[in-house]
Protein backbone atom coordinates (compact mmCIF):
# COMPACT_ATOMS: atom_id res chain seq x y z
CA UNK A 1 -46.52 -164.70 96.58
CA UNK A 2 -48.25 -161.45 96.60
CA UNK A 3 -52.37 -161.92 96.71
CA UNK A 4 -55.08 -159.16 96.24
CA UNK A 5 -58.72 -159.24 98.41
CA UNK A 6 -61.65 -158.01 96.05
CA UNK A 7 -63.70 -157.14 99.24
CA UNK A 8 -66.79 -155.75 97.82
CA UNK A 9 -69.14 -153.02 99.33
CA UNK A 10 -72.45 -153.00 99.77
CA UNK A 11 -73.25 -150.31 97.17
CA UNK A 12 -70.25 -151.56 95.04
CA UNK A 13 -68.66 -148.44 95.15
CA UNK A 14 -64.93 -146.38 94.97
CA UNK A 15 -63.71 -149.09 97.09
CA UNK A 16 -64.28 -152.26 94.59
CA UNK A 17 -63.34 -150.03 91.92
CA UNK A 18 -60.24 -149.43 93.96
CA UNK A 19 -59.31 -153.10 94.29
CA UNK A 20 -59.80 -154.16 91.02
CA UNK A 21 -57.59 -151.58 89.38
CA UNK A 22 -55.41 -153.02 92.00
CA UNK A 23 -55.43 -156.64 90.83
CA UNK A 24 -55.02 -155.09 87.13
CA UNK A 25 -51.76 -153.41 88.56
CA UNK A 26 -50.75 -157.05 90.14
CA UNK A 27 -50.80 -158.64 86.91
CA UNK A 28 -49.69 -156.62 84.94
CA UNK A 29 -46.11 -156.35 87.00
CA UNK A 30 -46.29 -160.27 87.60
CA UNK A 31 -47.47 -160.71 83.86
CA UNK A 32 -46.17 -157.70 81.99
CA UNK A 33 -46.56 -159.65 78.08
CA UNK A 34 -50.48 -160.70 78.81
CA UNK A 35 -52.40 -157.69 77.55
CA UNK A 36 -55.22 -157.32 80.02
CA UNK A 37 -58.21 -156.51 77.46
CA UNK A 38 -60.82 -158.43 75.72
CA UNK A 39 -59.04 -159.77 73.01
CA UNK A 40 -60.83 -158.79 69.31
CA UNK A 41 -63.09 -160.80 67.79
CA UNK A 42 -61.45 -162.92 64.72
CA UNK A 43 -63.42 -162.04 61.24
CA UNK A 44 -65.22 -164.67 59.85
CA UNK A 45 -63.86 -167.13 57.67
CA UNK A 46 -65.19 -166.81 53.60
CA UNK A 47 -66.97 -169.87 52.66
CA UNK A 48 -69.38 -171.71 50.11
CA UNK A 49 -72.46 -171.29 50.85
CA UNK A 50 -74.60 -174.11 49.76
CA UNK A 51 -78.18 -173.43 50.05
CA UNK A 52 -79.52 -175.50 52.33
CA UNK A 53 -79.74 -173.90 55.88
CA UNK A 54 -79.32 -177.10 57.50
CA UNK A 55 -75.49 -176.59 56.64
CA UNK A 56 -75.16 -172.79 55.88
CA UNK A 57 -76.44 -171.98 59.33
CA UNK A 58 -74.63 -174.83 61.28
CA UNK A 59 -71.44 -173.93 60.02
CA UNK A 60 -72.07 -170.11 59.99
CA UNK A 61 -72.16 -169.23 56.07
CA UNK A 62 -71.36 -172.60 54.52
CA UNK A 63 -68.61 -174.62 53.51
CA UNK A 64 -65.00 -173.06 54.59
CA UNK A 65 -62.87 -172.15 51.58
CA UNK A 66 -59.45 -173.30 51.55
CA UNK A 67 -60.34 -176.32 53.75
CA UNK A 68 -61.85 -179.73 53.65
CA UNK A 69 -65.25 -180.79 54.61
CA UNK A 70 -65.93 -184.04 54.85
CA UNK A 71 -69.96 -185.53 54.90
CA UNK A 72 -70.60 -188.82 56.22
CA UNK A 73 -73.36 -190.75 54.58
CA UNK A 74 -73.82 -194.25 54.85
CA UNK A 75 -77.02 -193.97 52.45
CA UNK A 76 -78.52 -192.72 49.77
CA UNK A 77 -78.97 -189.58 51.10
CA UNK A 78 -75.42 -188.37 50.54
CA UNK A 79 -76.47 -188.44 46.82
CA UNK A 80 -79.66 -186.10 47.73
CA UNK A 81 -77.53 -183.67 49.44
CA UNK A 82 -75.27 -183.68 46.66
CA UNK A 83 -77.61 -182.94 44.32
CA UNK A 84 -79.42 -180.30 45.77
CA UNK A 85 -76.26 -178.55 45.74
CA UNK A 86 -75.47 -178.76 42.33
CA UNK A 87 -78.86 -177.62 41.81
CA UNK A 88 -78.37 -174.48 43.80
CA UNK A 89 -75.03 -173.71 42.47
CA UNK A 90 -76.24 -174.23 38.79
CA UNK A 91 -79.07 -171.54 39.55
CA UNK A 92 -76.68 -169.50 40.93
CA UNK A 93 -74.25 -170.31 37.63
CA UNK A 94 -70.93 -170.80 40.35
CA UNK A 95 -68.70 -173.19 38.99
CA UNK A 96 -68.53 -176.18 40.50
CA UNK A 97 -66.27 -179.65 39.80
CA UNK A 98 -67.90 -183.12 40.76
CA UNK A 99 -64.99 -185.71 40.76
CA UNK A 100 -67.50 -188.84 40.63
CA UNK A 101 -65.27 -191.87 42.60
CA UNK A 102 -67.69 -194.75 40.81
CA UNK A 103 -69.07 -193.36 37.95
CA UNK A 104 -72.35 -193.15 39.55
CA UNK A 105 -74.02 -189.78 39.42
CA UNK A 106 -77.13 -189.09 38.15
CA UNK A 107 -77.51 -186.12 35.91
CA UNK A 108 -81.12 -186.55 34.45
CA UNK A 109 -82.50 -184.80 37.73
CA UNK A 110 -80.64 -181.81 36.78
CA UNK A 111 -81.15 -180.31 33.07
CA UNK A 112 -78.96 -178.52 30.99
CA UNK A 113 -79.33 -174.97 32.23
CA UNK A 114 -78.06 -176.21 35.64
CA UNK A 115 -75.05 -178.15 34.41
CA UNK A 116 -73.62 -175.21 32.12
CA UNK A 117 -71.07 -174.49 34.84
CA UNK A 118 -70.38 -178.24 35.95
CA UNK A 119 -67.23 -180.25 35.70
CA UNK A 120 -68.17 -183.56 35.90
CA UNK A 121 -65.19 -186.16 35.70
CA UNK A 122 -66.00 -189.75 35.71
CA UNK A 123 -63.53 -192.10 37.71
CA UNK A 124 -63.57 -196.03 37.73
CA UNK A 125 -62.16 -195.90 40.87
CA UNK A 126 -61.16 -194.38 43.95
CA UNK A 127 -57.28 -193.70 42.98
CA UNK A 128 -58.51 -192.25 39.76
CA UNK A 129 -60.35 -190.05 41.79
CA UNK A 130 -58.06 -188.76 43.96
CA UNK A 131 -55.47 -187.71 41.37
CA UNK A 132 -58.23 -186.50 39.22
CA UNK A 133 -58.77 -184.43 42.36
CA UNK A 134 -55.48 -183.18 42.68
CA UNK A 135 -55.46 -181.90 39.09
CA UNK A 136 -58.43 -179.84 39.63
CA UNK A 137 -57.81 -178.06 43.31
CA UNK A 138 -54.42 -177.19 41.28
CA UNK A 139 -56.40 -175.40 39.23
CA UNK A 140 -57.90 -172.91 41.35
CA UNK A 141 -60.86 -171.69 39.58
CA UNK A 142 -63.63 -173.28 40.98
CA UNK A 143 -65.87 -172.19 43.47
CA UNK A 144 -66.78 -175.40 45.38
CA UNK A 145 -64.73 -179.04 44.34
CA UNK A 146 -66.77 -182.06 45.91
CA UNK A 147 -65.17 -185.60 45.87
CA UNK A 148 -67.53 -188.07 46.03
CA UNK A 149 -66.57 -191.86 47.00
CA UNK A 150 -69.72 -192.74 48.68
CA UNK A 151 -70.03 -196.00 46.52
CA UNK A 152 -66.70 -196.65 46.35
CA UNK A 153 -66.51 -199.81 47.73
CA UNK A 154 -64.49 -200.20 51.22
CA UNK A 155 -62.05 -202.17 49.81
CA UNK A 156 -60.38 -199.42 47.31
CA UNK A 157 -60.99 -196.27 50.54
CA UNK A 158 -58.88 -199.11 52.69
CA UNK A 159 -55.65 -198.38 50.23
CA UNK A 160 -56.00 -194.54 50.23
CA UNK A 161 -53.46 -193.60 52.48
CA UNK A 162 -53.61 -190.35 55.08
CA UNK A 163 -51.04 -188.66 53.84
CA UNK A 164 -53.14 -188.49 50.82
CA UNK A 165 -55.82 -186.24 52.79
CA UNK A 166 -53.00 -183.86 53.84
CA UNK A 167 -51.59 -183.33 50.63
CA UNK A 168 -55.11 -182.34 49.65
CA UNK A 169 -55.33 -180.10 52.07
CA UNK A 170 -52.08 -178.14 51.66
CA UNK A 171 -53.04 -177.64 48.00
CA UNK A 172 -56.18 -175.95 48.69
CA UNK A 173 -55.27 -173.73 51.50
CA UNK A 174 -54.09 -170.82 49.29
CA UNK A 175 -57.01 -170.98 47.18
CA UNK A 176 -60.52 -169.40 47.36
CA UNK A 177 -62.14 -173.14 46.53
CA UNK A 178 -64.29 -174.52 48.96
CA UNK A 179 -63.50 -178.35 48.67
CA UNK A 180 -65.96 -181.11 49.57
CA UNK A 181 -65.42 -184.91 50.15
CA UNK A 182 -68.71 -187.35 50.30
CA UNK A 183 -67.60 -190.79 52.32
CA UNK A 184 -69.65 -193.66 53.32
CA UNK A 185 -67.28 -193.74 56.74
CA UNK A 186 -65.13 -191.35 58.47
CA UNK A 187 -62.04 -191.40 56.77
CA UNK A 188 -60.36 -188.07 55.86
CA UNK A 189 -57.93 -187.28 58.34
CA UNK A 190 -57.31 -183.63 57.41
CA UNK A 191 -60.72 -182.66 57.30
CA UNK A 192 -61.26 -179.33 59.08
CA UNK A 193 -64.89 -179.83 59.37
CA UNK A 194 -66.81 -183.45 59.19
CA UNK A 195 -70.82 -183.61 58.54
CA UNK A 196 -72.82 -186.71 58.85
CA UNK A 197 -76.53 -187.83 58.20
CA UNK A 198 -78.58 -188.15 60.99
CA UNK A 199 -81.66 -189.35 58.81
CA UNK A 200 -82.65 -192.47 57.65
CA UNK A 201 -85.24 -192.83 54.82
CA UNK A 202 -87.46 -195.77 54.00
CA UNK A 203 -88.34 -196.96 50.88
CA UNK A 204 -91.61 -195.22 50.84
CA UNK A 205 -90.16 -192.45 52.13
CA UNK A 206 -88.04 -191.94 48.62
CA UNK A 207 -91.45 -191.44 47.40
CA UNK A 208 -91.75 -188.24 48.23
CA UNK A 209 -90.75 -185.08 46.47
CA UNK A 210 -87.26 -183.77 46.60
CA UNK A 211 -88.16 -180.72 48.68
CA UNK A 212 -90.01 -182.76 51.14
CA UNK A 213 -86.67 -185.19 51.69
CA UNK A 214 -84.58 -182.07 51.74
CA UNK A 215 -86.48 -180.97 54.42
CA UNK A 216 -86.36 -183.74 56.44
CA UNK A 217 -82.46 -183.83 56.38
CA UNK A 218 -80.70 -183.75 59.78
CA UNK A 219 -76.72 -183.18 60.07
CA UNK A 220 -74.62 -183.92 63.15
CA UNK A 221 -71.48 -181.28 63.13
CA UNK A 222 -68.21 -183.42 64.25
CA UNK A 223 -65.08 -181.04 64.81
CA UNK A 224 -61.90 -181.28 66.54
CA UNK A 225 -62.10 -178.13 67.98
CA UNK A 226 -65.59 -177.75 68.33
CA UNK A 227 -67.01 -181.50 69.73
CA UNK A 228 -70.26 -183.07 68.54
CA UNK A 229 -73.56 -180.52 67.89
CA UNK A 230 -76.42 -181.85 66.57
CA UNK A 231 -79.21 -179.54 64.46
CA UNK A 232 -81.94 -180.10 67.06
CA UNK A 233 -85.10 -179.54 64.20
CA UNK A 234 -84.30 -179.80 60.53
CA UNK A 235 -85.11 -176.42 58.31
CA UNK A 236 -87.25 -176.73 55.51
CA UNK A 237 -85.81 -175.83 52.11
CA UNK A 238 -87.71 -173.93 49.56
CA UNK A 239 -88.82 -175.27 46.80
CA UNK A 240 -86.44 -174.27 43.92
């Protein structure tokens, strides 16, 4: 075992320049494959974004495209979220496919000018769903696909098995779709990214304006490769 001193000067001079070409020069004879520079910084991944900065700027430009996100919400506010996406996308006319798991989205919030570029199936169930699902991300023409089985009941997510999830996700990978799956539990095992709620609403607090409950939305950021972050103050979002 050969080992190198980095002894450094007072004035940090020739001398610990010296020794730390020297350690390079170790290295690279003990090491010659490992390139001894900085390595380049990867290019950022496209994505969706979504309009509201509490997700844009967490995950750095929005939802990843040819990937799963998955958002937690064991409340109502999963369907707020959801909607103030559409709303965004509609005014932005991307075009975006809702595969509703229960049948229970509400459109009257949203008028006709907002929907033009909406593809809203309507399941009875969650296995409907799913290969409704599969249909569309086949398709590869849509900008953002969002799966929502919020209030699906537990008893028809229990039967969706995980290879399900990873089919999903080979399917999109290729394509320039951002794809979107709204549970009431963690659940989708190929997720890439997984959002949650941190807010909780009372029922006078659904009183408010739209804006004001958008504002008030916190997300906790759960990835495998990244751990837990939390968004320590929520952003407000402009009124639209």
């Amino acid at each position: 075992m050969r080992s190198v001193r980095l002894d450094s000067p007072p004035d940090g001079g020739p001398e610990l320049r010296a020794n730390i070409v020297q350690l390079r020069d170790l290295l690279g004879q003990r090491f010659p494959r490992v390139r001894m520079t900085v390595p380049e910084k990867l290019p950022a991944r496209p994505s969706f974004a979504t309009g509201l900065p509490q997700i844009d700027g967490l995950l750095q430009g929005g939802l990843l495209k040819g990937a799963i996100t998955e958002l937690v919400s064991a409340q109502g506010s999963g369907a707020l979220v959801l909607r103030r996406i559409l709303r965004i996308a509609g005014q932005n006319r991307q075009r975006i496919a809702l595969i509703d798991g229960s049948d229970g989205f509400d459109p009257c919030a949203l008028n006709n000018g907002l929907m033009a570029g909406l593809l809203w199936v309507r399941c009875s169930d969650a296995a409907q769903a799913l290969k409704a699902t599969d249909l569309v991300l086949r398709d590869g023409n849509m900008s953002l696909v969002v799966l929502d089985l919020h209030q699906n009941p537990s008893t028809q997510l229990r039967k969706i098995p995980g290879t399900t999830w990873y089919r999903l996700q080979r399917i999109i990978e290729p394509t320039p779709t951002a794809f979107l799956a709204i549970t009431s539990h963690a659940m989708v095992t190929s997720a890439e990214v997984r959002l949650s709620l941190a807010s909780q609403f009372t029922l006078k607090s659904w009183e408010q304006r739209e804006d004001e409950l958008v504002s008030r939305i916190k997300f906790v950021l759960q990835s495998r490769a990244c751990g837990t972050t939390e968004v320590p103050e929520p952003i407000a979002v402009e009124a639209s």
